[in-house]
Protein backbone atom coordinates (compact mmCIF):
# COMPACT_ATOMS: atom_id res chain seq x y z
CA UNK A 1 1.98 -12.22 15.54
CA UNK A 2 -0.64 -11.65 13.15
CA UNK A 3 1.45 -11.49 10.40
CA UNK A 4 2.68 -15.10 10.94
CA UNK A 5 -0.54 -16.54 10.05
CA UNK A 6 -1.23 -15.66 6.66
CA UNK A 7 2.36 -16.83 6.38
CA UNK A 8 2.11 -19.67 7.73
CA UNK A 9 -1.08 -20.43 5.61
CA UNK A 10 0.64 -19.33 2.35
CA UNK A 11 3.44 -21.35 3.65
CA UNK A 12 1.18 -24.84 4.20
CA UNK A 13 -0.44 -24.05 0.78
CA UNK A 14 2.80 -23.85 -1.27
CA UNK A 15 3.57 -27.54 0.66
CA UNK A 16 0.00 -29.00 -0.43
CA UNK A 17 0.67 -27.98 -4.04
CA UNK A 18 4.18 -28.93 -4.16
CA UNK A 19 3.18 -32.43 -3.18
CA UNK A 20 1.39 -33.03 -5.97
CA UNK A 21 4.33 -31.33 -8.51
CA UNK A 22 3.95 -34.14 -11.21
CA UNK A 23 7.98 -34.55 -10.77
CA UNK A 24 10.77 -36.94 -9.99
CA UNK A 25 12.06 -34.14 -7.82
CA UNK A 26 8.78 -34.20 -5.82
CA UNK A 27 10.62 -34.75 -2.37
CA UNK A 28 14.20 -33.01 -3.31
CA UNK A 29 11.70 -29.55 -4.05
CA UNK A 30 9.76 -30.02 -0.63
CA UNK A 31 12.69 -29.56 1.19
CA UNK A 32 14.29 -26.64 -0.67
CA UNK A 33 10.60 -24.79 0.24
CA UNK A 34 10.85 -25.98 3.83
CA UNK A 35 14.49 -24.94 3.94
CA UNK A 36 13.85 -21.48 2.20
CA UNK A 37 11.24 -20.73 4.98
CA UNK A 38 13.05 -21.95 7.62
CA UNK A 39 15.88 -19.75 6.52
CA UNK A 40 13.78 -16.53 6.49
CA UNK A 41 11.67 -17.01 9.45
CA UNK A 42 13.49 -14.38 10.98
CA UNK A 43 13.44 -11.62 8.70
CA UNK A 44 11.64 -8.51 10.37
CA UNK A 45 12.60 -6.24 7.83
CA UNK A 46 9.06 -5.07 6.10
CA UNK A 47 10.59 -4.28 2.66
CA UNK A 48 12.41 -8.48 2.57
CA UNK A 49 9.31 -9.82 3.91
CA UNK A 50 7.27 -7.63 1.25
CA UNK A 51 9.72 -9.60 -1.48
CA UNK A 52 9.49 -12.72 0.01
CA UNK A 53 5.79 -13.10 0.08
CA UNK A 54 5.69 -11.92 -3.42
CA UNK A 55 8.18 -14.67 -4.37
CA UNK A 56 6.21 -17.36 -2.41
CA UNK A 57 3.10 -16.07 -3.92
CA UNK A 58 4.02 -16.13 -7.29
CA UNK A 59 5.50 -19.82 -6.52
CA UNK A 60 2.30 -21.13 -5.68
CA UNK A 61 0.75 -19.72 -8.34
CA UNK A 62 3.45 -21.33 -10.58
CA UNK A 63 2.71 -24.92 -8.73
CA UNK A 64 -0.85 -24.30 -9.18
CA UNK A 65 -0.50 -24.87 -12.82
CA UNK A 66 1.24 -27.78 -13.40
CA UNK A 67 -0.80 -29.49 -10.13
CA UNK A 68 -4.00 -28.71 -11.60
CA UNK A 69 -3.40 -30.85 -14.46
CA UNK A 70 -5.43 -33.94 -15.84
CA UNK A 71 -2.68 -36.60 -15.25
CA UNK A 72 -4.69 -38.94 -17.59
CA UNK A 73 -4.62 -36.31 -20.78
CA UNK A 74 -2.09 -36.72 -23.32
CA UNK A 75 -2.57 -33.00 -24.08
CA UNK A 76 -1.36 -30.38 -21.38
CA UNK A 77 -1.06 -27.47 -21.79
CA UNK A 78 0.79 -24.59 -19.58
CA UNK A 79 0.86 -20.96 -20.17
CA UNK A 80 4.51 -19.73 -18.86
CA UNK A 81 4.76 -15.92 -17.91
CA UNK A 82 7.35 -13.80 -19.85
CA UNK A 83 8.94 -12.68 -16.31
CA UNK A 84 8.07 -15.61 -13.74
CA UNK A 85 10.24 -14.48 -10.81
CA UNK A 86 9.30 -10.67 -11.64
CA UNK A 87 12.56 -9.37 -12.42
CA UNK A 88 11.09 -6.46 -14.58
CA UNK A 89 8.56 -5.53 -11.98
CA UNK A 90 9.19 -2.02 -10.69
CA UNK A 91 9.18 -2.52 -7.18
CA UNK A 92 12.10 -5.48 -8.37
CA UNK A 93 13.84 -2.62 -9.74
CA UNK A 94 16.62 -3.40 -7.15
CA UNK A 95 17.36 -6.78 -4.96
CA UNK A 96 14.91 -7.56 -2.18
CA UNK A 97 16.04 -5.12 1.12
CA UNK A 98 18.28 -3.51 -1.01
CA UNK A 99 20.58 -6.33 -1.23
CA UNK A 100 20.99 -7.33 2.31
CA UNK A 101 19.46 -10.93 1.31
């Protein structure tokens, strides 16, 4: 059980940013996140959850950019990572669980 509440925080935080994603696709995005959690809220396997909270982690961090912007500027500006899903980090080496997604 105490894993499922850092989760479920990380979880409720990727939601709060991804309602203010400055996009057209605002409500089409909030339910691929709910979906993709819903999907995985079974997973016991250490190594896929490992992945998975990485991924979500690195999505927030990815919504956090664009939602922290000054919606009134004419000038934003957004500095994209080389890797954004981490495909050339070592631990990424191979698929999440050893490709029993």
């Amino acid at each position: 059980m105490s894993g499922q509440v850092p989760m479920l925080h990380l979880y409720r935080n990727i939601l709060r940013e991804a309602r203010r994603f400055p996009s057209r696709n605002r409500a089409s995005i909030l339910e691929e996140i709910k979906t993709e959690f819903r999907e995985n809220r079974g997973i016991t396997d250490p190594t896929v959850l490992r992945d998975k909270r990485w991924l979500a982690e690195k999505g927030l961090t990815q919504l956090r950019m664009y939602t922290g912007l000054d919606k009134r500027s004419d000038h934003w500006s957004v500095a994209l990572e080389d890797d954004p899903f981490g495909l050339k980090h070592p631990a990424r080496a191979k698929p999440p669980g050893g490709g029993q997604d």
